[in-house]
PDB file of N, CA and C in Angstrom:
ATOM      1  N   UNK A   1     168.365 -30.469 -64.954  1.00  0.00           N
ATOM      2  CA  UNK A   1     168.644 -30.505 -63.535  1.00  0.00           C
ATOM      3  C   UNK A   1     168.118 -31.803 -62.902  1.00  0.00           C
ATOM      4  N   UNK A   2     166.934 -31.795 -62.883  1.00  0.00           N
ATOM      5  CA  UNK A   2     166.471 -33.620 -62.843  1.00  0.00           C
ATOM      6  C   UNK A   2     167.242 -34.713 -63.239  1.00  0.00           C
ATOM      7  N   UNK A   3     167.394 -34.849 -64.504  1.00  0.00           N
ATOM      8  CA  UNK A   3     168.237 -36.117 -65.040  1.00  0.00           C
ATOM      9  C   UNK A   3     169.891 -35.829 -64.044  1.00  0.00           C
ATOM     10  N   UNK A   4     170.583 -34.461 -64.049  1.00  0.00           N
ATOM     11  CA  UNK A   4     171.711 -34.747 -62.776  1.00  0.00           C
ATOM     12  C   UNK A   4     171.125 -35.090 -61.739  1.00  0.00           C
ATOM     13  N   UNK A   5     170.804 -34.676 -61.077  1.00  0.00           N
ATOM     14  CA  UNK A   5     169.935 -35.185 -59.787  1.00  0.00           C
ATOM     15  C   UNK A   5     169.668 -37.123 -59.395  1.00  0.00           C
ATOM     16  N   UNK A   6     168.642 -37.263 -60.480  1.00  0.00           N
ATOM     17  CA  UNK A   6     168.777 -38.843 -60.924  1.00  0.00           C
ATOM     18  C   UNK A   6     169.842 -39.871 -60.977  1.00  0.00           C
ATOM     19  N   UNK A   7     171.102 -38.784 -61.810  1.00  0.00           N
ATOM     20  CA  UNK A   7     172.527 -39.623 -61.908  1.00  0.00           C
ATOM     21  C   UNK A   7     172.893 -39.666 -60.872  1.00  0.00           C
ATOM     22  N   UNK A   8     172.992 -38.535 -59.594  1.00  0.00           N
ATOM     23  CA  UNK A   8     173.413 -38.166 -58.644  1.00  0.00           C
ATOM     24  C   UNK A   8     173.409 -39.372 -57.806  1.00  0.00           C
ATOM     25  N   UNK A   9     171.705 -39.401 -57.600  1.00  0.00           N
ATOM     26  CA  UNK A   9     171.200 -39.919 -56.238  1.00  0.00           C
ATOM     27  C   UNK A   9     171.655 -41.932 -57.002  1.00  0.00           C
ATOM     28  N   UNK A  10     171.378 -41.975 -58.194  1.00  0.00           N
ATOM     29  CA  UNK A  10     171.896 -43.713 -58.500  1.00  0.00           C
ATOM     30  C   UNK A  10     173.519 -43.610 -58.427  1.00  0.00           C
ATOM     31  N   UNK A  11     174.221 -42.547 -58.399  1.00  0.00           N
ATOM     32  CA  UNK A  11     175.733 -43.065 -58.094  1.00  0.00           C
ATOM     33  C   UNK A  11     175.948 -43.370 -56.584  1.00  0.00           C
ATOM     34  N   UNK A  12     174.787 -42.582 -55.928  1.00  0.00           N
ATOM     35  CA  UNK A  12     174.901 -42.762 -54.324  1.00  0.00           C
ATOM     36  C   UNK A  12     174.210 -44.010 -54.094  1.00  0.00           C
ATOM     37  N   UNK A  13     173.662 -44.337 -54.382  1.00  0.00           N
ATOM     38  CA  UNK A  13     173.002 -45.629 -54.131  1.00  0.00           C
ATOM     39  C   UNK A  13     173.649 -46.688 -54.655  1.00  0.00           C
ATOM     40  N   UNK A  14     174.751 -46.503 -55.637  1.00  0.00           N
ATOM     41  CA  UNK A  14     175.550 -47.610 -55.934  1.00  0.00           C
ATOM     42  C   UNK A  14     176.665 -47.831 -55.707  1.00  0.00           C
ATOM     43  N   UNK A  15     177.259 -46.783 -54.810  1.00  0.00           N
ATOM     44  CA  UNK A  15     178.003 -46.527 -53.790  1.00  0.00           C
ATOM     45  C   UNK A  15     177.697 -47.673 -52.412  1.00  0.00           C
ATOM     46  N   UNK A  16     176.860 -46.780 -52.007  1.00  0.00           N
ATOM     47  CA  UNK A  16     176.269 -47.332 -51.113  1.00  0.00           C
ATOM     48  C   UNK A  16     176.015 -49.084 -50.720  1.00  0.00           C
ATOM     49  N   UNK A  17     175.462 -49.665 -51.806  1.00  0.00           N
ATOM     50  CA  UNK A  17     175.388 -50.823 -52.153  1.00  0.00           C
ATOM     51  C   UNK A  17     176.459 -51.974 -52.190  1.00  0.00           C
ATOM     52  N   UNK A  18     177.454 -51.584 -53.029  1.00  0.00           N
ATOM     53  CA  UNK A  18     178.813 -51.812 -53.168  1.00  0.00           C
ATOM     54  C   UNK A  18     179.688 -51.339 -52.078  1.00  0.00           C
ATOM     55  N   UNK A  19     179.418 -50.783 -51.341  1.00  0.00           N
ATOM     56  CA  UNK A  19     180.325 -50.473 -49.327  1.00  0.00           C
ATOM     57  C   UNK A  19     179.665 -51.267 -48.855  1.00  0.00           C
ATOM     58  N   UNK A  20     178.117 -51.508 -49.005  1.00  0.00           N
ATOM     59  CA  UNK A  20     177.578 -52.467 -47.590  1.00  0.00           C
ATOM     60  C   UNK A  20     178.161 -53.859 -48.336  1.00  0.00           C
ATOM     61  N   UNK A  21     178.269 -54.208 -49.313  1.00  0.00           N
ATOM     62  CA  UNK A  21     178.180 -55.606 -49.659  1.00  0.00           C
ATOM     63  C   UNK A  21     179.802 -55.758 -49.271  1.00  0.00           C
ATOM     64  N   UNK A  22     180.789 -54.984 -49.632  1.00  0.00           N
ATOM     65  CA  UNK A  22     182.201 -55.157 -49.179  1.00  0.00           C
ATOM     66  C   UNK A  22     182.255 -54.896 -47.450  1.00  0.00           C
ATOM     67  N   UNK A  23     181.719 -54.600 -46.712  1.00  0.00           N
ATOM     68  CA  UNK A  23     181.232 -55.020 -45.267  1.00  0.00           C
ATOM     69  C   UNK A  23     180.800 -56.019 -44.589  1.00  0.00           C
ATOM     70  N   UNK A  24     180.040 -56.101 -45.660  1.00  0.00           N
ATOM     71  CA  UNK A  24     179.354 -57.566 -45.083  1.00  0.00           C
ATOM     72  C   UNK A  24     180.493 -58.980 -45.615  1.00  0.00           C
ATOM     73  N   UNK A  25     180.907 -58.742 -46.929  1.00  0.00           N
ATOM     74  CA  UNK A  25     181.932 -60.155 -47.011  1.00  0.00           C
ATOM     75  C   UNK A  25     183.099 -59.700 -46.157  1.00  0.00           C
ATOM     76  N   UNK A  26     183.264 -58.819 -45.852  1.00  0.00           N
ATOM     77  CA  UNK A  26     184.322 -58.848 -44.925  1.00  0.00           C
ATOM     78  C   UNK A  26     184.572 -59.265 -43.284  1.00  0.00           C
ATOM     79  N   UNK A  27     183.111 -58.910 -42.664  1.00  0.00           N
ATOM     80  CA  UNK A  27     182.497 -59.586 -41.298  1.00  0.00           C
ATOM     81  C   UNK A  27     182.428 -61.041 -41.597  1.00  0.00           C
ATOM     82  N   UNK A  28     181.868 -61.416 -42.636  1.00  0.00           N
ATOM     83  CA  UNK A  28     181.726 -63.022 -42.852  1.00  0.00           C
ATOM     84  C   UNK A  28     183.228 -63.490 -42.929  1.00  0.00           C
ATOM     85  N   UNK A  29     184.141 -62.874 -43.092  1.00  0.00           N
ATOM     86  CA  UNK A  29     185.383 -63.737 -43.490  1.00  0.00           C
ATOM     87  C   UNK A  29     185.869 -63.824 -42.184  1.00  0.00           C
ATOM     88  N   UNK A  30     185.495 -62.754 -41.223  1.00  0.00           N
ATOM     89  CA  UNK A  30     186.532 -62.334 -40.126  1.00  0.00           C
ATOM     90  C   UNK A  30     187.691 -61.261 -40.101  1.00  0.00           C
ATOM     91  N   UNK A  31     187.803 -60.639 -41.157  1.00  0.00           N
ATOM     92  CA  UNK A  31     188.432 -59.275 -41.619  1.00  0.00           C
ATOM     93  C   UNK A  31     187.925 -58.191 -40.355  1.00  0.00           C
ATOM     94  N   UNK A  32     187.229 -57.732 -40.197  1.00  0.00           N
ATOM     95  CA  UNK A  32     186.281 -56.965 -39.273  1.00  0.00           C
ATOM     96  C   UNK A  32     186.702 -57.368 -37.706  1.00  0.00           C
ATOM     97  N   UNK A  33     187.325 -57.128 -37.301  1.00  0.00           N
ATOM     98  CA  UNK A  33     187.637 -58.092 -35.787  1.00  0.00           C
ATOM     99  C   UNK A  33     186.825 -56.615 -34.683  1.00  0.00           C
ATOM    100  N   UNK A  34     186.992 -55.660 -35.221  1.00  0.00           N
ATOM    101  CA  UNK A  34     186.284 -54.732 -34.448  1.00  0.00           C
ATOM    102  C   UNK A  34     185.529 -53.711 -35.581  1.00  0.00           C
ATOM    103  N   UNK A  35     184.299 -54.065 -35.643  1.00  0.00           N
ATOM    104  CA  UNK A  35     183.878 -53.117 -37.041  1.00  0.00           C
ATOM    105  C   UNK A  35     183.214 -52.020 -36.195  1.00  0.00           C
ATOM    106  N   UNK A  36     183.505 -50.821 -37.205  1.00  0.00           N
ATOM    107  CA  UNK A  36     183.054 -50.006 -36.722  1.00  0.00           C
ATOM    108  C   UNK A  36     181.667 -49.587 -36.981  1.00  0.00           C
ATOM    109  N   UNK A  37     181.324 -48.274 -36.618  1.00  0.00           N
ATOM    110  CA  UNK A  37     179.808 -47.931 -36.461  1.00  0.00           C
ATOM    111  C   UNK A  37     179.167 -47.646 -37.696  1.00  0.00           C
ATOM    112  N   UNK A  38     179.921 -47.131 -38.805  1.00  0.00           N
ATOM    113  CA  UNK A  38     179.988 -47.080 -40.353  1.00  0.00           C
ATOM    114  C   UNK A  38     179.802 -48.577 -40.896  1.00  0.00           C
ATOM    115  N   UNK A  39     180.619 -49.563 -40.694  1.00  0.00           N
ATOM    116  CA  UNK A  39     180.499 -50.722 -41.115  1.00  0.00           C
ATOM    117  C   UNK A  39     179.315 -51.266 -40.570  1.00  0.00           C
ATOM    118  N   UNK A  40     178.917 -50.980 -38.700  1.00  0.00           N
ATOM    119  CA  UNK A  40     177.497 -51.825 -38.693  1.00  0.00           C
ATOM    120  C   UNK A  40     176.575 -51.252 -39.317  1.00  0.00           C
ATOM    121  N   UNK A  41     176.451 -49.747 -39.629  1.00  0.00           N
ATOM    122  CA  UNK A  41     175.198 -48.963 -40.586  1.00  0.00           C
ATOM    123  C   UNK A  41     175.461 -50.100 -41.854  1.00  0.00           C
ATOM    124  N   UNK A  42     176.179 -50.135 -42.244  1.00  0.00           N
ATOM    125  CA  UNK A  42     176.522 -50.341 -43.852  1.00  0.00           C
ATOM    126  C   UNK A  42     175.625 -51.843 -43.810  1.00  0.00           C
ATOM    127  N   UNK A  43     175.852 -52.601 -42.877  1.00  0.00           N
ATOM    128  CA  UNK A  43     175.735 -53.861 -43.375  1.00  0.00           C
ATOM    129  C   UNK A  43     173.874 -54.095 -41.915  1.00  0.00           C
ATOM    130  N   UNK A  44     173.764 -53.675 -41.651  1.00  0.00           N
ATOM    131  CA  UNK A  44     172.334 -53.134 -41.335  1.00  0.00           C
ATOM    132  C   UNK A  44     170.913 -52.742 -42.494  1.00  0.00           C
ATOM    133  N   UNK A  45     171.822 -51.928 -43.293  1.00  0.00           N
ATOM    134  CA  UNK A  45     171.257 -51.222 -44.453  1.00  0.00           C
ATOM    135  C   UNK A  45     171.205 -51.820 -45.551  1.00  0.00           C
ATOM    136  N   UNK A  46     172.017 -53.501 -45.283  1.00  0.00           N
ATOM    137  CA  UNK A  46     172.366 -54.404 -46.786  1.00  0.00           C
ATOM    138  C   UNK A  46     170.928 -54.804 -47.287  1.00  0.00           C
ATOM    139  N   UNK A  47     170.365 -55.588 -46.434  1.00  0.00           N
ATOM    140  CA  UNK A  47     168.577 -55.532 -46.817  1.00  0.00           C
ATOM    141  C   UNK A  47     168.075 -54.629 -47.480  1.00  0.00           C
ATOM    142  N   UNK A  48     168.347 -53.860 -47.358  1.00  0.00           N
ATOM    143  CA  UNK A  48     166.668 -52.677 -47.823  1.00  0.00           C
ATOM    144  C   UNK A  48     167.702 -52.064 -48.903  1.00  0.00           C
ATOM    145  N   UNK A  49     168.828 -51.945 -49.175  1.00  0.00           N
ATOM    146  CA  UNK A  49     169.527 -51.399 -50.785  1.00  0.00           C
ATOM    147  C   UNK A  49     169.352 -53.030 -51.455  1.00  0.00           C
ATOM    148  N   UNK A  50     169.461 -54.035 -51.038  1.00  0.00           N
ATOM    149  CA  UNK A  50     169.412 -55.185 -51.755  1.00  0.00           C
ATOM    150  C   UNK A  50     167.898 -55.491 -52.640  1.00  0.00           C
ATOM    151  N   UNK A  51     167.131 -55.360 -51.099  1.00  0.00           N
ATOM    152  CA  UNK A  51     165.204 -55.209 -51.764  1.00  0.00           C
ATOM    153  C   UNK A  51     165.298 -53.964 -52.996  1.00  0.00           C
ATOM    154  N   UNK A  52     165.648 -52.766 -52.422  1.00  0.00           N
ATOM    155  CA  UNK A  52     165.106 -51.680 -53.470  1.00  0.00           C
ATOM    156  C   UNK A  52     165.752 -52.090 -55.067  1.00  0.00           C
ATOM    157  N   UNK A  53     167.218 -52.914 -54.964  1.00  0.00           N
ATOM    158  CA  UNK A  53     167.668 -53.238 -56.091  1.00  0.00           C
ATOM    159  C   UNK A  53     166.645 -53.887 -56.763  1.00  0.00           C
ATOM    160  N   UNK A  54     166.457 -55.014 -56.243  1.00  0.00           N
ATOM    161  CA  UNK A  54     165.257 -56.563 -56.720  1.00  0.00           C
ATOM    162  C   UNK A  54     164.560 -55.457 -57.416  1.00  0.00           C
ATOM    163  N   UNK A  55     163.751 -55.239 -56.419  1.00  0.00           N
ATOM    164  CA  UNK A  55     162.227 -54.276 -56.992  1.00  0.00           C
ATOM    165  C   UNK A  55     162.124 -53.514 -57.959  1.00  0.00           C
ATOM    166  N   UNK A  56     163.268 -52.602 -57.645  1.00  0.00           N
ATOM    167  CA  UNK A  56     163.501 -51.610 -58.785  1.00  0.00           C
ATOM    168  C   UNK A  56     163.848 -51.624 -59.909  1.00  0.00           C
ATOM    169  N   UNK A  57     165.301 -51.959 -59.637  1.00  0.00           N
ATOM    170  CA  UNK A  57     166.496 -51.781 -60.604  1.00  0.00           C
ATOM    171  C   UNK A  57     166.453 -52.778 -61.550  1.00  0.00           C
ATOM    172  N   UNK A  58     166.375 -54.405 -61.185  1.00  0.00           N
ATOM    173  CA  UNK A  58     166.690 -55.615 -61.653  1.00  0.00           C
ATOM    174  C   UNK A  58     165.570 -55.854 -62.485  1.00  0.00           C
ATOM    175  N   UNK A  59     165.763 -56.792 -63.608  1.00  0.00           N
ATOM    176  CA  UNK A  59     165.416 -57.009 -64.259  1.00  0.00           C
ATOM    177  C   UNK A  59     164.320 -58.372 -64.081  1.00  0.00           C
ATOM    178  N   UNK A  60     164.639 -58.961 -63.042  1.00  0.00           N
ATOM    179  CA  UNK A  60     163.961 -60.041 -62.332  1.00  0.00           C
ATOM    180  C   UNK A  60     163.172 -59.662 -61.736  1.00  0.00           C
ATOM    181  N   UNK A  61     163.194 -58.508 -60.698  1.00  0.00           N
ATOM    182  CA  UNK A  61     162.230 -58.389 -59.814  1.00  0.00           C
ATOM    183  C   UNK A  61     160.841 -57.199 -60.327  1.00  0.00           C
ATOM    184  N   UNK A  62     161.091 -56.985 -61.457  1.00  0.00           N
ATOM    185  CA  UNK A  62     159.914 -56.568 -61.949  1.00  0.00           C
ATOM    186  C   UNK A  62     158.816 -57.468 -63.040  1.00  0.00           C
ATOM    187  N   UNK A  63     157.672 -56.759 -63.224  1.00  0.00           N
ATOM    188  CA  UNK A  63     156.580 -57.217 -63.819  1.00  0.00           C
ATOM    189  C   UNK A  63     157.095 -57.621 -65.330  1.00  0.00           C
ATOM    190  N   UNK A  64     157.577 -58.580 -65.832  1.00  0.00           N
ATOM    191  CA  UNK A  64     158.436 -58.131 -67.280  1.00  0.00           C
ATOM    192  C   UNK A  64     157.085 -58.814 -68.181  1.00  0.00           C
ATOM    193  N   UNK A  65     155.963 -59.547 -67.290  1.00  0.00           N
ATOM    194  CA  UNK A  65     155.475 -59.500 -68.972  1.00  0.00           C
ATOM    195  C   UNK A  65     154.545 -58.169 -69.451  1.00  0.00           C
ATOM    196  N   UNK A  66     154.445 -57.411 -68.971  1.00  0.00           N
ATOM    197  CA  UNK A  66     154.237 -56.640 -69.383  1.00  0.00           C
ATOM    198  C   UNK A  66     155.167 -55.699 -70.059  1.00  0.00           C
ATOM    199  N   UNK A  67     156.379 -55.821 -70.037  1.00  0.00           N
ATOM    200  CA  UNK A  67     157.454 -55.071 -70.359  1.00  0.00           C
ATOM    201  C   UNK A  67     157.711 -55.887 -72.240  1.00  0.00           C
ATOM    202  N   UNK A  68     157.235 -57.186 -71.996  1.00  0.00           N
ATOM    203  CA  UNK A  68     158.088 -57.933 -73.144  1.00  0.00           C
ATOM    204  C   UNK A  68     156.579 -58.063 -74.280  1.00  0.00           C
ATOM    205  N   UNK A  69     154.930 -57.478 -74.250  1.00  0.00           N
ATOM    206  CA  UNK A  69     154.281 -57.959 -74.566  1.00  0.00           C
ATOM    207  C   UNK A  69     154.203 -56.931 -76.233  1.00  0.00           C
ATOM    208  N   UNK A  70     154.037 -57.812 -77.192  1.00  0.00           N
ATOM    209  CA  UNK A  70     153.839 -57.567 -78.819  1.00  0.00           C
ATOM    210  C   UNK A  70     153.478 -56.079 -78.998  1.00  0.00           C
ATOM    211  N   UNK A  71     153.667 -55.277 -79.696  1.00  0.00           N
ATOM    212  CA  UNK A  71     152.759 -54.471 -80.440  1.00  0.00           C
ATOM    213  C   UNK A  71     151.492 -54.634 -80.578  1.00  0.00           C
ATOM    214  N   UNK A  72     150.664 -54.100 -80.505  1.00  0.00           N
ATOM    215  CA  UNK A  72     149.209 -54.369 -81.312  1.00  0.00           C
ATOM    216  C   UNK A  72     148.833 -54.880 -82.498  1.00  0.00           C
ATOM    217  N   UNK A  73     148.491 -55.394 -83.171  1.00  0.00           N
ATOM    218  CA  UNK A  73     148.727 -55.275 -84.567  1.00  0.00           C
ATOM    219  C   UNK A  73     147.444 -54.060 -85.489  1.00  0.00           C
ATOM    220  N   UNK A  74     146.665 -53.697 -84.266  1.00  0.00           N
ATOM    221  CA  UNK A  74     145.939 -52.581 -85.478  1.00  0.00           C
ATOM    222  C   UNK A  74     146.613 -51.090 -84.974  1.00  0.00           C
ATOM    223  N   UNK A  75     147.327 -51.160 -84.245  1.00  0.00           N
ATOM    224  CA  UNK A  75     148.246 -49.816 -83.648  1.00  0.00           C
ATOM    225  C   UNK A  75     148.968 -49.546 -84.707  1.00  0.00           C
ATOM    226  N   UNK A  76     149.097 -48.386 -85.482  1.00  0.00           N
ATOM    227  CA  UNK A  76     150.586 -47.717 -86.411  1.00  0.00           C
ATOM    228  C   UNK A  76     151.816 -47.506 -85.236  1.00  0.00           C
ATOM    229  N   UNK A  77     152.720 -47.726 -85.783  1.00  0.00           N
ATOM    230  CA  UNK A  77     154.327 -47.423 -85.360  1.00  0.00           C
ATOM    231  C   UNK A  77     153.964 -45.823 -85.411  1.00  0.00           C
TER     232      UNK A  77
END
């Protein structure tokens, strides 16, 4: 039930992510001549799904040397 849950809430968030970012290139082009109240949430909200990506998700915005550091060598597999 957890691991659905998990899938759940990252399909919504990548949803989410992928609407604000197609909002926002679309205001920048001039597509948007009257955006609506959905589109200003969306692209309001582009910051803070963009940060939580960095932080979280990405592979850049975390601590990686700790992620990339050797085995031990007196540790058994």
């Amino acid at each position: 039930m957890k691991r659905a849950a998990l899938l759940a809430a990252g399909f919504a968030y990548m949803v989410l992510l992928i609407e604000a970012l197609r909002a926002a290139v679309a205001w920048w082009h001039g597509e948007l001549a009257q955006p609506g109240w959905s589109d200003i949430a969306l692209i309001a909200l582009l910051p803070a799904l963009i940060w939580i990506w960095w932080r979280y998700l990405s592979p850049f915005g975390r601590d990686c040397q700790k992620c990339a550091l050797p085995p031990d060598p007196g540790q058994t597999p």
